[in-house]
N, C-alpha and C. Protein backbone atom coordinates (compact mmCIF):
# COMPACT_ATOMS: atom_id res chain seq x y z
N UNK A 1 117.68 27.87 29.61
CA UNK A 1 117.47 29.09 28.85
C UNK A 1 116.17 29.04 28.07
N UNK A 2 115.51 27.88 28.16
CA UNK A 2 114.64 27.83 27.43
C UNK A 2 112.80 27.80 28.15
N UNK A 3 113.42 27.91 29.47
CA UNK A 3 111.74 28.02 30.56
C UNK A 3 111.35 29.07 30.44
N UNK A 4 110.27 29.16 30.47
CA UNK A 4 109.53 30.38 30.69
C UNK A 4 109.65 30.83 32.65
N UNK A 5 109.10 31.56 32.82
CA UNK A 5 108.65 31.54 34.51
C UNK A 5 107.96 30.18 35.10
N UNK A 6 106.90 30.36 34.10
CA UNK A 6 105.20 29.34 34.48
C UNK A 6 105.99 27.62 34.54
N UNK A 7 106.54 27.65 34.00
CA UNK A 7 107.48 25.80 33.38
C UNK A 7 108.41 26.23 34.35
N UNK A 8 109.31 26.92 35.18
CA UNK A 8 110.56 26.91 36.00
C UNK A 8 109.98 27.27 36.99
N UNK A 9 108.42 27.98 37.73
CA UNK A 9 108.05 27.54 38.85
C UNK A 9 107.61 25.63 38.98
N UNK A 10 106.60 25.34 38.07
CA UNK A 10 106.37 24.13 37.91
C UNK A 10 107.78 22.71 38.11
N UNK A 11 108.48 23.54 37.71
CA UNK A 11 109.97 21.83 37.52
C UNK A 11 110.75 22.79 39.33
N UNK A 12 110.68 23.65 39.53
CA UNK A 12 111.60 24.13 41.03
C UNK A 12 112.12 23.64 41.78
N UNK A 13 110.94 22.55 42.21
CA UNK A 13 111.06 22.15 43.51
C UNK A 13 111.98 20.65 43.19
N UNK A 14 112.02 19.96 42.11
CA UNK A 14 112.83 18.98 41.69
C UNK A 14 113.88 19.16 40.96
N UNK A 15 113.72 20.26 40.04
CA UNK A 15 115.39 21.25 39.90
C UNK A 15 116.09 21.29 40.93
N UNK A 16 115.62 21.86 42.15
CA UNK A 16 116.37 22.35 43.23
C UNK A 16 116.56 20.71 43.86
N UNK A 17 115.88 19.75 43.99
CA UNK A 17 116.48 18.95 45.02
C UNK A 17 117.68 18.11 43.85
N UNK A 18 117.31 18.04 42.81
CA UNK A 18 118.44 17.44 42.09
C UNK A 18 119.73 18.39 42.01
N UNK A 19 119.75 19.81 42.19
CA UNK A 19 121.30 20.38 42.19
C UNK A 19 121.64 20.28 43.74
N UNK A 20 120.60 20.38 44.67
CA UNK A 20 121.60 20.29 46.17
C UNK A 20 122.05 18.91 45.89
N UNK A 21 121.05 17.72 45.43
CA UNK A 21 122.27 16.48 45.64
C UNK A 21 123.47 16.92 44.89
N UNK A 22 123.80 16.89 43.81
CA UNK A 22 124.82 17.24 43.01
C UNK A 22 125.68 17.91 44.13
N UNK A 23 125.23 19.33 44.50
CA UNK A 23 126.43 19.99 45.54
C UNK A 23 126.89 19.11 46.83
N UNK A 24 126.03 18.10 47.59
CA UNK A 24 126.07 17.19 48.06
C UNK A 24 126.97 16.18 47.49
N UNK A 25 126.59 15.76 46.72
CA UNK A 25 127.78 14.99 46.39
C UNK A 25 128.84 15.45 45.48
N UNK A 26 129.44 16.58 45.23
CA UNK A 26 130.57 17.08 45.28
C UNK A 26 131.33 17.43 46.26
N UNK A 27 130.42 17.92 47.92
CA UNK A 27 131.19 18.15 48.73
C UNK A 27 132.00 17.09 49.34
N UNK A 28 130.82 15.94 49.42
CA UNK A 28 131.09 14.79 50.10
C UNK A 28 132.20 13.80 49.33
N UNK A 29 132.47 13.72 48.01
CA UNK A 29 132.98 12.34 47.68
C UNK A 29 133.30 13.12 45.90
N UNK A 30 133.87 14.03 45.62
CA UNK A 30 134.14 15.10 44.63
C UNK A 30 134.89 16.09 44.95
N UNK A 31 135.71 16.43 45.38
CA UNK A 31 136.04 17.74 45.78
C UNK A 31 136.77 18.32 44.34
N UNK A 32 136.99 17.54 43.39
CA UNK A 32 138.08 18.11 42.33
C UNK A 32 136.92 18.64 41.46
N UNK A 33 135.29 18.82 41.57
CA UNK A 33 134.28 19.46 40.92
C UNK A 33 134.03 20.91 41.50
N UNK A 34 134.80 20.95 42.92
CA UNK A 34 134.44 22.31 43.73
C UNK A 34 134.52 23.70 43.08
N UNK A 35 135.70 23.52 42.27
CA UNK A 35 136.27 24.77 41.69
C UNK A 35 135.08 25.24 40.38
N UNK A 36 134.47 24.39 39.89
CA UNK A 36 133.53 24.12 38.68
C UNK A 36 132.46 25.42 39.24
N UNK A 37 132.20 25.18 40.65
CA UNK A 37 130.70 26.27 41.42
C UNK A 37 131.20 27.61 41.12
N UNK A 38 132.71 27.79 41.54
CA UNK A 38 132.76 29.28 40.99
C UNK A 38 132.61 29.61 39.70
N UNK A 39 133.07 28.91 38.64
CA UNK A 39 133.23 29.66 37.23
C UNK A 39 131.55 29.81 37.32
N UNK A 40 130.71 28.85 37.25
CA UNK A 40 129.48 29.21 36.82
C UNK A 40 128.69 30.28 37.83
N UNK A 41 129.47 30.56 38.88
CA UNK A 41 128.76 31.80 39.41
C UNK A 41 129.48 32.94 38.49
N UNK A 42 130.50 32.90 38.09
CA UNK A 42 131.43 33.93 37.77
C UNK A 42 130.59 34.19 36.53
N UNK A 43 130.22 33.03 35.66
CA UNK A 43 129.58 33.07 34.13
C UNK A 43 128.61 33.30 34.26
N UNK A 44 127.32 33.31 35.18
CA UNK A 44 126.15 33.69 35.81
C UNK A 44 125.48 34.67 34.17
N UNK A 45 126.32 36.38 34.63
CA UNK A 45 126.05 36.88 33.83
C UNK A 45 126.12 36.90 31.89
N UNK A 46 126.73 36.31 32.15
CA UNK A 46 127.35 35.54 30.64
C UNK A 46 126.13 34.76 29.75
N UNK A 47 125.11 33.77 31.00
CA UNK A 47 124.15 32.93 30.77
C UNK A 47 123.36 33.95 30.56
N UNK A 48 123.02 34.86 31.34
CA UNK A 48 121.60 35.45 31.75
C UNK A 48 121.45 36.28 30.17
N UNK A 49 122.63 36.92 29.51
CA UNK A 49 122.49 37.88 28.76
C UNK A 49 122.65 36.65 27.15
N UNK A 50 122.85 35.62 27.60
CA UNK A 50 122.41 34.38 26.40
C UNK A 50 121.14 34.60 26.20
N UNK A 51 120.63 34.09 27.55
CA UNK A 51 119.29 33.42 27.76
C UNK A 51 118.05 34.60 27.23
N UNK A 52 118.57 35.57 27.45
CA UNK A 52 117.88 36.72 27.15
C UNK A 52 117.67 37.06 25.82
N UNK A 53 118.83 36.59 24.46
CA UNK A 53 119.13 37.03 23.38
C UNK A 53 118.00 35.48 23.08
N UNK A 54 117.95 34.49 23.41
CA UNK A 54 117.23 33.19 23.02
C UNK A 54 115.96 33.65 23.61
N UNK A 55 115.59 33.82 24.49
CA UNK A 55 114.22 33.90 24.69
C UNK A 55 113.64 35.11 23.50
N UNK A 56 114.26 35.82 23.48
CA UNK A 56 113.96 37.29 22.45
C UNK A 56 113.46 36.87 20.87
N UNK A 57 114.17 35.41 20.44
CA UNK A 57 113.99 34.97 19.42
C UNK A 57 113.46 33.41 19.17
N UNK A 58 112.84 32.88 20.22
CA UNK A 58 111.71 31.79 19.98
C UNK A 58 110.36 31.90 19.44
N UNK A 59 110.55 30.77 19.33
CA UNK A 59 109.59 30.71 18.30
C UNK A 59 108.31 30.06 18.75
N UNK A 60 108.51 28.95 19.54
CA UNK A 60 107.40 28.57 19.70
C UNK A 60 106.74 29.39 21.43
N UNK A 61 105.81 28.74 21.56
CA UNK A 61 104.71 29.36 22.23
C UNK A 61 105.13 28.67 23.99
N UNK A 62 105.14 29.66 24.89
CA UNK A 62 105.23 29.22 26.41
C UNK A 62 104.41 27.58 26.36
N UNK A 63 103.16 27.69 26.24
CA UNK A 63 102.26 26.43 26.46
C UNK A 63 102.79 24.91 25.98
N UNK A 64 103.40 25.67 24.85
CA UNK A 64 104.27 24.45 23.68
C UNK A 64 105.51 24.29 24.58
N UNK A 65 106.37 24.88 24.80
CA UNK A 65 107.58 24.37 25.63
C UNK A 65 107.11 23.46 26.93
N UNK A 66 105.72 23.66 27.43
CA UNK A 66 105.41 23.53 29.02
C UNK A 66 105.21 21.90 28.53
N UNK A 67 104.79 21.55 27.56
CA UNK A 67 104.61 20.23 27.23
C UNK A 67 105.64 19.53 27.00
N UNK A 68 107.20 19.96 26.53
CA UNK A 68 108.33 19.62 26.40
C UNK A 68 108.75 18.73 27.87
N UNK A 69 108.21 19.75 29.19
CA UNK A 69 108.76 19.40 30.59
C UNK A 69 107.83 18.49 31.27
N UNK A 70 106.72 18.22 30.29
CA UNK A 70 105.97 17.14 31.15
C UNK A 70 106.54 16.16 32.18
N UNK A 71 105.72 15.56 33.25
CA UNK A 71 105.95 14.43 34.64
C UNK A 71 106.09 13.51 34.01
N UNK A 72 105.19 13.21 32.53
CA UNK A 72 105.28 11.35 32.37
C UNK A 72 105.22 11.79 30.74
N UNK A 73 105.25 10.57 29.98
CA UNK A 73 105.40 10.74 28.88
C UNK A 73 104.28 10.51 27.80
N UNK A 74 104.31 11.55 26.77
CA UNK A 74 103.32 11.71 26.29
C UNK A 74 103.54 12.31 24.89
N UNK A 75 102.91 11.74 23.91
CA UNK A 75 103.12 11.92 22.40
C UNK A 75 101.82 12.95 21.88
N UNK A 76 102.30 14.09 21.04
CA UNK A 76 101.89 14.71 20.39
C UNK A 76 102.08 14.67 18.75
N UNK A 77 101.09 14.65 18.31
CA UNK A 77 100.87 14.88 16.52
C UNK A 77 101.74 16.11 16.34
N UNK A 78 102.64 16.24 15.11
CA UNK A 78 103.28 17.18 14.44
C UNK A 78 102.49 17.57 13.39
């Protein structure tokens, strides 16, 4: 709830391969997590109209979060 577009194209492609494993390994060796995929499709809208009320009221700046999701690690002055 807290990406912008610019930071959730950037993390995508490793978002996405880390939830197919997850669905991967729920299908394979989990099945008592199966039922878990529907509620959160069901709650879908539930998130979206969160995420919407939080983005509406941040505070800090797209550029500032994009540094939150950095590849490697890295310290900034407060």
């Amino acid at each position: 709830k807290n990406m912008d577009p610019a930071v959730r194209r950037r993390c995508f492609p490793y978002m996405w391969l880390r939830d197919a494993g997850i669905r991967m390994y729920a299908l394979l060796r989990e099945r008592s997590s199966l039922p878990a995929f529907e509620e959160v499709r069901r709650l879908r809208p539930r998130f979206e109209k969160k995420r919407a009320f939080v983005q509406g009221r941040r505070k800090a700046a797209p550029d500032e979060i994009a540094r939150w999701f950095a590849f490697r690690p890295v310290s900034y002055e407060v």
